[in-house]
N, C-alpha and C. Protein backbone atom coordinates (compact mmCIF):
# COMPACT_ATOMS: atom_id res chain seq x y z
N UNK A 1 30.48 -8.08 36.19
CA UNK A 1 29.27 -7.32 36.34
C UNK A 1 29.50 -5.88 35.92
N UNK A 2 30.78 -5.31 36.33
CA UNK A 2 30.76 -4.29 35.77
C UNK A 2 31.00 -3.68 34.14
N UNK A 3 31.57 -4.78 33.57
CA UNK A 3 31.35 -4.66 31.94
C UNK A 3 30.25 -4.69 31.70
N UNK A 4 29.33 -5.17 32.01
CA UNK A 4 27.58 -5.68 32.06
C UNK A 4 27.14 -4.09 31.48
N UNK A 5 27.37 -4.11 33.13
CA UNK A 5 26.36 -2.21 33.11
C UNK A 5 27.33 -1.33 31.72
N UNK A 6 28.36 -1.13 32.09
CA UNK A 6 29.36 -0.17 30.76
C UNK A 6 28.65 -0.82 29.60
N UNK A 7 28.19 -1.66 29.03
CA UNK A 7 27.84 -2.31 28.15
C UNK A 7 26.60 -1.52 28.26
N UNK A 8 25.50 -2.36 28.75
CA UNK A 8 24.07 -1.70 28.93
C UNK A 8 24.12 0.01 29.23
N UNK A 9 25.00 0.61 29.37
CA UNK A 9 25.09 2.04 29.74
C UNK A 9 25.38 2.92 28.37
N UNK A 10 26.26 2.12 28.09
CA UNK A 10 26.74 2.65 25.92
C UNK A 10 25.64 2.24 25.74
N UNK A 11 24.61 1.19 25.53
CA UNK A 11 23.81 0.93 24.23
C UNK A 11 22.43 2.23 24.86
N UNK A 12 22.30 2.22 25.93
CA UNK A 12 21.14 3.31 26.55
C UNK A 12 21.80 4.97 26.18
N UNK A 13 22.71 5.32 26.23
CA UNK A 13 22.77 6.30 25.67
C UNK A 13 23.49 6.54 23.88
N UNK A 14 23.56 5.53 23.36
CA UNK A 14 23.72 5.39 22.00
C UNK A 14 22.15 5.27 21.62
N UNK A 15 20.95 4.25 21.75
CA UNK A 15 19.35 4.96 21.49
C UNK A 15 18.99 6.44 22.29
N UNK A 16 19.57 6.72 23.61
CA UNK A 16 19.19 8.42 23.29
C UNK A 16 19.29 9.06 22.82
N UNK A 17 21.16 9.13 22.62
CA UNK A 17 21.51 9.87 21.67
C UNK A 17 21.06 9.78 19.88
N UNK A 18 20.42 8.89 19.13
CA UNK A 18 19.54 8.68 17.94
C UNK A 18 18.10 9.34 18.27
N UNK A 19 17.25 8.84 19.67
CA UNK A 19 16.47 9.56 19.51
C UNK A 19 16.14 11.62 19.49
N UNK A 20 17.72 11.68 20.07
CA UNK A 20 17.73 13.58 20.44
C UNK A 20 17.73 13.89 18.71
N UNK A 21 18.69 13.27 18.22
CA UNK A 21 19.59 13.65 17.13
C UNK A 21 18.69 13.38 15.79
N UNK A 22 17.90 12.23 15.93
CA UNK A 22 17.05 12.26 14.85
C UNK A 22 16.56 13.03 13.39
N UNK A 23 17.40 13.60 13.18
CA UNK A 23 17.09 14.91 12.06
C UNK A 23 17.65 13.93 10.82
N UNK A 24 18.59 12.82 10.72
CA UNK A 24 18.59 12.51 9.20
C UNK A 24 17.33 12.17 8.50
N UNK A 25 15.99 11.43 8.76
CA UNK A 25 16.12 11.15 8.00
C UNK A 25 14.83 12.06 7.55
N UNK A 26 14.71 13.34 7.99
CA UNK A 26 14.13 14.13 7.60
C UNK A 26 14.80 14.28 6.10
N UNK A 27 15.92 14.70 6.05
CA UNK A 27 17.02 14.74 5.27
C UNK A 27 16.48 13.90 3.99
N UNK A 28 16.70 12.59 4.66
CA UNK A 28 16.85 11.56 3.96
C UNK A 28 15.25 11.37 2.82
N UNK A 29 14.32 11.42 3.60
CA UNK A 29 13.29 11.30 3.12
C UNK A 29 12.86 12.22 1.87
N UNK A 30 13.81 13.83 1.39
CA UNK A 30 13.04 14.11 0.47
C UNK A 30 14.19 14.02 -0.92
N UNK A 31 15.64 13.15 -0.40
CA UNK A 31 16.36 12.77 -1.22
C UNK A 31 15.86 11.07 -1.88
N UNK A 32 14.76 10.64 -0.80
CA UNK A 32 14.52 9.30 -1.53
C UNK A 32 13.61 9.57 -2.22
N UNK A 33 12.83 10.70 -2.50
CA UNK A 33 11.47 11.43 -3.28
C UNK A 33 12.34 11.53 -4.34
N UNK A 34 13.56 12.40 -4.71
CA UNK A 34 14.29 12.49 -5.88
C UNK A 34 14.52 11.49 -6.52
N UNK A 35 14.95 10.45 -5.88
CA UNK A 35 15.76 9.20 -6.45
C UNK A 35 14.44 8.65 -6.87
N UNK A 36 13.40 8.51 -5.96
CA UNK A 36 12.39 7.17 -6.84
C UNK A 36 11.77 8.41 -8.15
N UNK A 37 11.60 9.70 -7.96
CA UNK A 37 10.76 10.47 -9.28
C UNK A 37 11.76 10.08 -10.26
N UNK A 38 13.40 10.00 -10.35
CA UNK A 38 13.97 9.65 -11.37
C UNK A 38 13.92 8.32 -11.54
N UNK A 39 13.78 7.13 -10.58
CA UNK A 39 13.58 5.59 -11.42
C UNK A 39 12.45 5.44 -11.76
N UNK A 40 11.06 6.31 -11.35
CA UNK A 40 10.53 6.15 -11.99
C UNK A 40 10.15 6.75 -13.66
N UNK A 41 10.60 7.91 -13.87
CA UNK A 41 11.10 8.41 -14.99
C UNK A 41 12.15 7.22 -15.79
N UNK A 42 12.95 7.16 -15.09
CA UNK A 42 13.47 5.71 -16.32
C UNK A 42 12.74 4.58 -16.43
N UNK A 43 12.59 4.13 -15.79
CA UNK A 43 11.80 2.34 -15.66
C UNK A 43 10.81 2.31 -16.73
N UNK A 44 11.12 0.94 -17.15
CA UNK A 44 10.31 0.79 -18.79
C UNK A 44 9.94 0.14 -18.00
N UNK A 45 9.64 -1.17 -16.72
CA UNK A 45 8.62 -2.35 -16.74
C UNK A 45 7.79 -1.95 -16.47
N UNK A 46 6.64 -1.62 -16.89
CA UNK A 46 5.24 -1.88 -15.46
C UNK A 46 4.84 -1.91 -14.71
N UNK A 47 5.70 -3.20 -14.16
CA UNK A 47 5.25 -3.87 -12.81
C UNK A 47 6.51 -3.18 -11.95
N UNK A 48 7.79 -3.05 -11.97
CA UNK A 48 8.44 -2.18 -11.30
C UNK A 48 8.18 -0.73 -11.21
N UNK A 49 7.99 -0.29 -12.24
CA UNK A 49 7.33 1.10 -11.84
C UNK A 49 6.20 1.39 -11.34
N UNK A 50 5.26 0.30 -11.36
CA UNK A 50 4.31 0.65 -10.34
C UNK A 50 4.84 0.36 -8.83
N UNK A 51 5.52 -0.26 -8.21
CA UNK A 51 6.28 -0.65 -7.28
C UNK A 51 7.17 0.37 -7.05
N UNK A 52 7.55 1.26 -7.51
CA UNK A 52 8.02 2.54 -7.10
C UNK A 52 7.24 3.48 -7.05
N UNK A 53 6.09 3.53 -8.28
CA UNK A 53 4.71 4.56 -7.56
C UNK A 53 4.06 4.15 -6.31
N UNK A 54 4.19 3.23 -5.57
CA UNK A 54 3.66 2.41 -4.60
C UNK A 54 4.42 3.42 -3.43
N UNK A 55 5.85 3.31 -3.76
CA UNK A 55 6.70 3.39 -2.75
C UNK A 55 6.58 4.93 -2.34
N UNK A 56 6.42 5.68 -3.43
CA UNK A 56 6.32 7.05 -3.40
C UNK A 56 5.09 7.68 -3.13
N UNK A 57 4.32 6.80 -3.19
CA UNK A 57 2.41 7.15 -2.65
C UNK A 57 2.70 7.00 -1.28
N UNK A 58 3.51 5.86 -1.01
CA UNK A 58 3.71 5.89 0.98
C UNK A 58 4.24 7.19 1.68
N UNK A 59 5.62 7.21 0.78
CA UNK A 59 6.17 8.40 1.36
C UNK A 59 5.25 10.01 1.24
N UNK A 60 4.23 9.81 0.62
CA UNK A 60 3.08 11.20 0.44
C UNK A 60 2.68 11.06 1.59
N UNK A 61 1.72 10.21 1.31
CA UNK A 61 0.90 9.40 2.46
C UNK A 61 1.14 10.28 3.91
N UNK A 62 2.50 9.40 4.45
CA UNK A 62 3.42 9.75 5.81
C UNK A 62 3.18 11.39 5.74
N UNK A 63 4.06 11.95 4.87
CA UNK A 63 4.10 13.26 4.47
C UNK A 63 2.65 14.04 5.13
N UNK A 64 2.14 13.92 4.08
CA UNK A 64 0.21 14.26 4.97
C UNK A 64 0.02 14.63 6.25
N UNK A 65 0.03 13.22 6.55
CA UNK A 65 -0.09 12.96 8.04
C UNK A 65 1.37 14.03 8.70
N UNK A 66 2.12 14.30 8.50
CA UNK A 66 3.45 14.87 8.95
C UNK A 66 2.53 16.45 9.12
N UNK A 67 2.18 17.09 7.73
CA UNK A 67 1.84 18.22 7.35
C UNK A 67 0.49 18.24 8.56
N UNK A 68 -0.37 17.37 8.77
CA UNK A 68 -1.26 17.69 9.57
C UNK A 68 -1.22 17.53 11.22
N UNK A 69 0.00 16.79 11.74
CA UNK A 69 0.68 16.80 13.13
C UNK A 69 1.03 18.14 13.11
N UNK A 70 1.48 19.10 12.10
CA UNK A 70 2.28 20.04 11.96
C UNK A 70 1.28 21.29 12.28
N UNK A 71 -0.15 21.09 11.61
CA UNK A 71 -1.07 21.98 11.85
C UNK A 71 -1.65 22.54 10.42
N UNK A 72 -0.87 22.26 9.42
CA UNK A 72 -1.32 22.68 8.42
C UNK A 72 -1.91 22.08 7.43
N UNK A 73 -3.45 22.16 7.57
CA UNK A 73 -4.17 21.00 6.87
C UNK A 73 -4.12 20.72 5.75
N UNK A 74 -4.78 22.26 5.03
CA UNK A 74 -4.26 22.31 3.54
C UNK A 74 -3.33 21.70 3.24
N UNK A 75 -2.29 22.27 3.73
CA UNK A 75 -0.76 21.19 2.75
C UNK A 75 -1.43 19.33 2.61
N UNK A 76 -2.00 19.25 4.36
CA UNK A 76 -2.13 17.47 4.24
C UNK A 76 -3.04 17.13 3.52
N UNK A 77 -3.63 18.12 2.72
CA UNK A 77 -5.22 17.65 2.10
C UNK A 77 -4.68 17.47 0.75
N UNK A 78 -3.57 18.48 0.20
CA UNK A 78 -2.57 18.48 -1.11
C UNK A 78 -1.88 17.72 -0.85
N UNK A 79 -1.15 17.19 -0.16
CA UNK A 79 -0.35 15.71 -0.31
C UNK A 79 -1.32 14.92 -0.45
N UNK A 80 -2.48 14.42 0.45
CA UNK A 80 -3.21 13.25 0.01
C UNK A 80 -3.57 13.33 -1.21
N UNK A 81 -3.50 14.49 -2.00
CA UNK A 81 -4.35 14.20 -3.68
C UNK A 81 -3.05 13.81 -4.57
N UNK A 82 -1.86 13.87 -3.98
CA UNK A 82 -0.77 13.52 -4.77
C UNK A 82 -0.35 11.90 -4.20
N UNK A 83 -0.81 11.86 -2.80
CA UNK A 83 -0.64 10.44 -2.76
C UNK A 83 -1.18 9.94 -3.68
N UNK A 84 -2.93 10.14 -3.51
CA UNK A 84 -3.76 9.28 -4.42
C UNK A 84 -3.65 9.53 -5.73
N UNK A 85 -3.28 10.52 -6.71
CA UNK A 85 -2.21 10.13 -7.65
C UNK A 85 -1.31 9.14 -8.30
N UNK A 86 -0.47 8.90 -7.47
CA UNK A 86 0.66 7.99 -7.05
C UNK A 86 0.19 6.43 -7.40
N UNK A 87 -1.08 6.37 -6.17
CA UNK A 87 -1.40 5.15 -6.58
C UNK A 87 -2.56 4.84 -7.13
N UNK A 88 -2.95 6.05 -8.04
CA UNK A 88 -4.32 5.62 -9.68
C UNK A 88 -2.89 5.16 -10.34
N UNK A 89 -1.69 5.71 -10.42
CA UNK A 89 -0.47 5.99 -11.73
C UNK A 89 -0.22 4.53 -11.32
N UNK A 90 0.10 4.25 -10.25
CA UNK A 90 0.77 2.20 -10.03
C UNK A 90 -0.37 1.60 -10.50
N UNK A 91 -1.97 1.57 -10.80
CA UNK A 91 -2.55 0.90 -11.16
C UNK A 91 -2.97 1.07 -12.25
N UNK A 92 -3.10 2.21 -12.82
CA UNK A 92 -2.37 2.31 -14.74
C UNK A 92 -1.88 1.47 -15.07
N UNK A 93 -0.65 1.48 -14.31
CA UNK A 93 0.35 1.05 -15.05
C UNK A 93 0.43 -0.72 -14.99
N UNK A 94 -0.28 -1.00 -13.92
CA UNK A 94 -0.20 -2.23 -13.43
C UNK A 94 -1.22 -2.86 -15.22
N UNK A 95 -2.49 -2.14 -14.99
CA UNK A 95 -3.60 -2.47 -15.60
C UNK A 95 -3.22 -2.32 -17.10
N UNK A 96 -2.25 -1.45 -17.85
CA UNK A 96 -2.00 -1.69 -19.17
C UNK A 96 -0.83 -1.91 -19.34
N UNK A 97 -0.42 -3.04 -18.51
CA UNK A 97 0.63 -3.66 -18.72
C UNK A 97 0.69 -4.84 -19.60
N UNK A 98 -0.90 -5.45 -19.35
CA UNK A 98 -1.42 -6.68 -20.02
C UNK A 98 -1.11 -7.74 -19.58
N UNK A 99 -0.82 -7.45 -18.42
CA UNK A 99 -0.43 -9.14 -17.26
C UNK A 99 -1.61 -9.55 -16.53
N UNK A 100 -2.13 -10.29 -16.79
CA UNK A 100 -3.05 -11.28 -16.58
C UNK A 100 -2.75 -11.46 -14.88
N UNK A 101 -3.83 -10.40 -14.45
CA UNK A 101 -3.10 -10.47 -12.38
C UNK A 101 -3.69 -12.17 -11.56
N UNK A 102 -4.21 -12.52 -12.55
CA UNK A 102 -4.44 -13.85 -11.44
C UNK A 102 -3.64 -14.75 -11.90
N UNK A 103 -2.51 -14.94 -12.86
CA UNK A 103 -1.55 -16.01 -13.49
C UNK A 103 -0.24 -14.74 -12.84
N UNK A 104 -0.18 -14.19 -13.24
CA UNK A 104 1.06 -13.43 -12.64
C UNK A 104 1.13 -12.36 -11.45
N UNK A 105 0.46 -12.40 -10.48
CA UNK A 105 0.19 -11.13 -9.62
C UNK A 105 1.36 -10.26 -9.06
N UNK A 106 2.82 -10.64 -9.68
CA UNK A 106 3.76 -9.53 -9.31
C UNK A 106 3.11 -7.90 -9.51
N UNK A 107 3.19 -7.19 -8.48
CA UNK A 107 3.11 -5.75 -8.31
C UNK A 107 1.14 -5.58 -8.07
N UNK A 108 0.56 -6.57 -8.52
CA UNK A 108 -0.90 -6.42 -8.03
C UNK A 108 -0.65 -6.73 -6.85
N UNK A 109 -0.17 -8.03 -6.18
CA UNK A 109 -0.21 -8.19 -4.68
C UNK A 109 0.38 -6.81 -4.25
N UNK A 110 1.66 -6.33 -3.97
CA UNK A 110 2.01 -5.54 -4.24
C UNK A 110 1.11 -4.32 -3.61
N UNK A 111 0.45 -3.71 -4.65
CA UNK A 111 -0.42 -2.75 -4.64
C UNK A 111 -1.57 -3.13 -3.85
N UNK A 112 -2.20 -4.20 -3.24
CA UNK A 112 -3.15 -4.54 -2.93
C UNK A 112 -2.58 -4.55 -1.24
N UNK A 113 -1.92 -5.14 -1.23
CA UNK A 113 -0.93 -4.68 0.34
C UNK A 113 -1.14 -3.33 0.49
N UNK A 114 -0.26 -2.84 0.29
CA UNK A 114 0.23 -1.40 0.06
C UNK A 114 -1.52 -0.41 0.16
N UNK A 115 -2.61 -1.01 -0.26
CA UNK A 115 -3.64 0.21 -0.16
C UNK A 115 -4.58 -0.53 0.84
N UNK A 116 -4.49 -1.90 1.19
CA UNK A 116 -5.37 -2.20 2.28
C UNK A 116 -4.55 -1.76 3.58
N UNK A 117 -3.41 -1.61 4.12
CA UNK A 117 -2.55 -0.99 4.71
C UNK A 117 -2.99 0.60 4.47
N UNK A 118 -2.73 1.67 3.45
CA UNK A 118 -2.90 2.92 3.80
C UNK A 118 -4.46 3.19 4.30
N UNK A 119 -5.19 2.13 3.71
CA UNK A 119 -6.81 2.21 3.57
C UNK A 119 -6.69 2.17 5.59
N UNK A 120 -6.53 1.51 6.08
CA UNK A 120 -6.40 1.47 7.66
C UNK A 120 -5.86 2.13 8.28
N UNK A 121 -4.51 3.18 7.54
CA UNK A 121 -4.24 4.75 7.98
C UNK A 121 -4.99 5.66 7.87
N UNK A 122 -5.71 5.38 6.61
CA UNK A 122 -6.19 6.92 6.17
C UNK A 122 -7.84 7.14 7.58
N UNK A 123 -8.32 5.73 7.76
CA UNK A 123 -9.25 5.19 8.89
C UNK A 123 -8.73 6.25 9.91
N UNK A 124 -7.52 5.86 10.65
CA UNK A 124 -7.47 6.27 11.74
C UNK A 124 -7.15 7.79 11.97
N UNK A 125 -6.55 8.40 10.51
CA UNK A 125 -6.40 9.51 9.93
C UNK A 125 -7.75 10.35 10.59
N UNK A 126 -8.88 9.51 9.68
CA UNK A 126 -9.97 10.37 9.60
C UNK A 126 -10.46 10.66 11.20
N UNK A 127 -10.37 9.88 12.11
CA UNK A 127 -10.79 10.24 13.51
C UNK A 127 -10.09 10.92 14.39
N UNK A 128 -8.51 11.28 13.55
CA UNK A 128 -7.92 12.45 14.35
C UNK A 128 -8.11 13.91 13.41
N UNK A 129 -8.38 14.04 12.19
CA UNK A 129 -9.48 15.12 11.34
C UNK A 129 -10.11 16.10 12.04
N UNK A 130 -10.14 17.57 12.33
CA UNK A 130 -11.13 17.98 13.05
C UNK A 130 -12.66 17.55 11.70
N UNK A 131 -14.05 17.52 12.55
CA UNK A 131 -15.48 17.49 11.50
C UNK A 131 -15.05 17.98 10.45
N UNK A 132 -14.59 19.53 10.06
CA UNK A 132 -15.10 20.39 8.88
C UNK A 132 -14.13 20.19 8.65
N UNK A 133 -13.22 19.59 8.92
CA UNK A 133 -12.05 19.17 7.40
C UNK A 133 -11.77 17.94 7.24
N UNK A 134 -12.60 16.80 7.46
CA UNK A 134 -12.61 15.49 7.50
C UNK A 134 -12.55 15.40 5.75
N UNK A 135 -13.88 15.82 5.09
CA UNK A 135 -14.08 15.78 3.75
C UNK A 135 -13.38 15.01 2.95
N UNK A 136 -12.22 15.80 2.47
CA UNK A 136 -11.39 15.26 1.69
C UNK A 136 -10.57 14.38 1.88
N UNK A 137 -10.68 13.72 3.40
CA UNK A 137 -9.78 12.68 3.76
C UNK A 137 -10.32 11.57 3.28
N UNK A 138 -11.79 11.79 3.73
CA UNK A 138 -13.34 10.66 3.67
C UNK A 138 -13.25 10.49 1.88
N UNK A 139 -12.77 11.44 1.00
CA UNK A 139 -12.66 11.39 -0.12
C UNK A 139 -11.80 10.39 -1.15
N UNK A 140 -10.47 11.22 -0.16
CA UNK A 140 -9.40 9.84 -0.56
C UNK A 140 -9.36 8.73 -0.41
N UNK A 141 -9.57 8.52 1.30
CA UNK A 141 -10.28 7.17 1.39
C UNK A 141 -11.00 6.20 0.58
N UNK A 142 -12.27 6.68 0.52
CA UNK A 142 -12.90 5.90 -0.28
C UNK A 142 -12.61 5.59 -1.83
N UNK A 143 -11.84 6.71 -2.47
CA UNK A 143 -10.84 5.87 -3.31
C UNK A 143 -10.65 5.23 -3.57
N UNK A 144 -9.26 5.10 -2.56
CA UNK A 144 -8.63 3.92 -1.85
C UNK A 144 -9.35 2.54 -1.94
N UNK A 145 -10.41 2.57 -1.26
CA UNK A 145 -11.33 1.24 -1.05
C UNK A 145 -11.67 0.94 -2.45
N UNK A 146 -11.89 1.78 -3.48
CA UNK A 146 -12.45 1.73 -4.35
C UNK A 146 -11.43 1.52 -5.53
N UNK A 147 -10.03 1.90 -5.37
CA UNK A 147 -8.79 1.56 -6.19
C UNK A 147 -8.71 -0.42 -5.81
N UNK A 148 -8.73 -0.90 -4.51
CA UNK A 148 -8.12 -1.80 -4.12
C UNK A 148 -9.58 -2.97 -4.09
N UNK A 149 -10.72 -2.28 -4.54
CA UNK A 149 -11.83 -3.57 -5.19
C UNK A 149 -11.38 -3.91 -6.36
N UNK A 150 -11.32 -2.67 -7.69
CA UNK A 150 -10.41 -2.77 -8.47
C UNK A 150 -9.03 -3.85 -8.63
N UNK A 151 -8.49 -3.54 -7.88
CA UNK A 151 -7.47 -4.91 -7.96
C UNK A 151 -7.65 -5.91 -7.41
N UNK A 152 -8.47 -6.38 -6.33
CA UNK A 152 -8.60 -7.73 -5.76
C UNK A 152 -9.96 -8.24 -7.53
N UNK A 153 -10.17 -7.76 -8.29
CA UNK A 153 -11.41 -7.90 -8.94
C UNK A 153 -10.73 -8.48 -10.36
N UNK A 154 -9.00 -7.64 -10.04
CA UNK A 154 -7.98 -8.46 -11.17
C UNK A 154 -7.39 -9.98 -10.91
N UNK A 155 -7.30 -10.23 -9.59
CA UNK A 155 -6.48 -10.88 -8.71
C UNK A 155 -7.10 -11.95 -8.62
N UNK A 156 -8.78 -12.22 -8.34
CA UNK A 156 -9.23 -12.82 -8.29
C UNK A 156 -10.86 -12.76 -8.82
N UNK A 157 -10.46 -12.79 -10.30
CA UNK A 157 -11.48 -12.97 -11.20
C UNK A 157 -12.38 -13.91 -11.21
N UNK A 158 -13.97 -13.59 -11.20
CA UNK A 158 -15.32 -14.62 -10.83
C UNK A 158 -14.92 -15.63 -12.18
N UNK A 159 -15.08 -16.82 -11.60
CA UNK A 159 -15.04 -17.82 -12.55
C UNK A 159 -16.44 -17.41 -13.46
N UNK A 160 -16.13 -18.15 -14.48
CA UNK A 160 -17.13 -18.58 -15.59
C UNK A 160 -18.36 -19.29 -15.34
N UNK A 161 -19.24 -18.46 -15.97
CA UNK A 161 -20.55 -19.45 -15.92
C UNK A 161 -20.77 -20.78 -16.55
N UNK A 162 -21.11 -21.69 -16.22
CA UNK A 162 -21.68 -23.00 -16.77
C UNK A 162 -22.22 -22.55 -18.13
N UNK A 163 -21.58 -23.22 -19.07
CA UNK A 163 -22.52 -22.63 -20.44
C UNK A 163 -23.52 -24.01 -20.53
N UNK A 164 -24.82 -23.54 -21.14
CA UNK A 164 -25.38 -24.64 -21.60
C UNK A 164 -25.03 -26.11 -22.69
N UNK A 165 -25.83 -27.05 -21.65
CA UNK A 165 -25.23 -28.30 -22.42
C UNK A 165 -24.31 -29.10 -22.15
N UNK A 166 -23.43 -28.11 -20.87
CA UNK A 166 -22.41 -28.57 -20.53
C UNK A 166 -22.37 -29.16 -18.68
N UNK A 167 -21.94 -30.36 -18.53
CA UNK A 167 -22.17 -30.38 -16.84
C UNK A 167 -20.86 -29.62 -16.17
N UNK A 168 -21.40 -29.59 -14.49
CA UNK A 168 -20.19 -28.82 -13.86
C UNK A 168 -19.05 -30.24 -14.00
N UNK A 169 -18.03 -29.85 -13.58
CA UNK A 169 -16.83 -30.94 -12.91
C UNK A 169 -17.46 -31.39 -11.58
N UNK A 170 -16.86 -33.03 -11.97
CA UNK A 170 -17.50 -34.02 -11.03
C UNK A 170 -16.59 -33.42 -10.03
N UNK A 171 -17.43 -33.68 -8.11
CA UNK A 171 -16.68 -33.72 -7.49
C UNK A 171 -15.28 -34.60 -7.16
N UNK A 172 -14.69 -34.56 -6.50
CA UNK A 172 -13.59 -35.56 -6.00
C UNK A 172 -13.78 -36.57 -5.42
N UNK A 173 -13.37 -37.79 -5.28
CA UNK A 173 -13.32 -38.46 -4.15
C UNK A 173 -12.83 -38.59 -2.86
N UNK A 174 -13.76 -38.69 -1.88
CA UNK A 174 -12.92 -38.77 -0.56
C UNK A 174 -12.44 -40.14 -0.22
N UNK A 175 -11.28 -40.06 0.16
CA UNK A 175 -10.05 -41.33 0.61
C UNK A 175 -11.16 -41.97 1.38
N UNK A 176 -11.61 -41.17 2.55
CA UNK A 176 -12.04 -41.96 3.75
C UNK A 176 -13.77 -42.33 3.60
N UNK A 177 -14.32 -41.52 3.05
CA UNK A 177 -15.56 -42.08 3.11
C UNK A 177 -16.49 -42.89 1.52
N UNK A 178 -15.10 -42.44 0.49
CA UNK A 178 -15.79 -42.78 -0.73
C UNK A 178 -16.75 -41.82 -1.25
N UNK A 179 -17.01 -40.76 -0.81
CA UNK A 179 -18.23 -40.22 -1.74
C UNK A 179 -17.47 -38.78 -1.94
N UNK A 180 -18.32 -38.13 -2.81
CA UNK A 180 -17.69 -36.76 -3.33
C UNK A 180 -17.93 -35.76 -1.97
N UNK A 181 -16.96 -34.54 -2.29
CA UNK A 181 -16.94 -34.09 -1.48
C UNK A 181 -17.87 -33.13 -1.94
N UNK A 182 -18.17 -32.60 -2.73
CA UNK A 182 -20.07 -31.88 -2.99
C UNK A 182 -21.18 -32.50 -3.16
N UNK A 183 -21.15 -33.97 -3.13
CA UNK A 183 -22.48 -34.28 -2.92
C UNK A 183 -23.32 -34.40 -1.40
């Protein structure tokens, strides 16, 4: 029993001591801004470099929200226009890539995650906003909504109309009752 507690006593003050100490990855976070601005500067694919503009629209994103816990709105109102940046540039890139997003949706799913997710931050964003500086949040936002119709609109393209002359496809048969399943 008493290894028990020494046990449970190290791991309780090994998470305090991470939560006092916490300062890497402040650190860390504007050395991973360097590293992805240079892969994305190299990266010839497309679909990976939009997947790193993805990654680097999050880390704005956070940022924002950081700048406006902090008190300083402006800054969070200039990060959100560089988030949303970030991710018009991943859907550029996605979009003249010439990949056909409903046969291949690498980096559309992707991006479509990635902004129905911030789209539900930037939400809860806006109701901690004081009124008179909501604006430009309500701005980005809707964007957002408006970047990620955009891609569900690649993803899942309206079928084709019936051309004349031509019938639809017969329904199927059902095993159990014999008749189609649209009639």
């Amino acid at each position: 029993m008493g290894t028990r507690r020494r046990a449970v006593l190290v791991f309780v003050s090994l998470l305090a001591s991470m939560a006092l100490f916490d300062l890497a990855p402040v650190a860390t976070a504007e050395d991973d801004e360097k590293k992805l601005l240079a892969k994305i500067e190299r990266e010839q694919n497309p679909v990976k470099k939009a997947k790193l503009e993805i990654r680097l629209g999050r880390l704005k994103l956070l940022e924002a929200f950081a700048a406006f816990e902090g008190g300083d709105v402006e800054l969070s109102h200039q990060t959100l226009e560089i988030y949303l940046k970030w991710m018009d540039g991943a859907w550029t890139a996605l979009e003249g890539s010439g990949r056909q997003a409903s046969r291949k949706p690498q980096g559309f799913k992707e991006l479509d995650i990635a902004l129905r997710e911030d789209q539900r931050l930037l939400e809860d964003f806006e109701h901690r906003v004081p009124y008179q500086a909501r604006e430009p949040v309500e701005k980005i936002s809707k964007r957002v909504e408006e970047l990620r119709e955009l891609v569900l609109k690649e993803l899942f393209p309206p079928q084709p109309l019936l051309q004349k002359g031509k019938e639809p496809p017969k329904a199927k048969q059902s095993l159990l009752w014999g008749k189609g399943y649209g009639a």
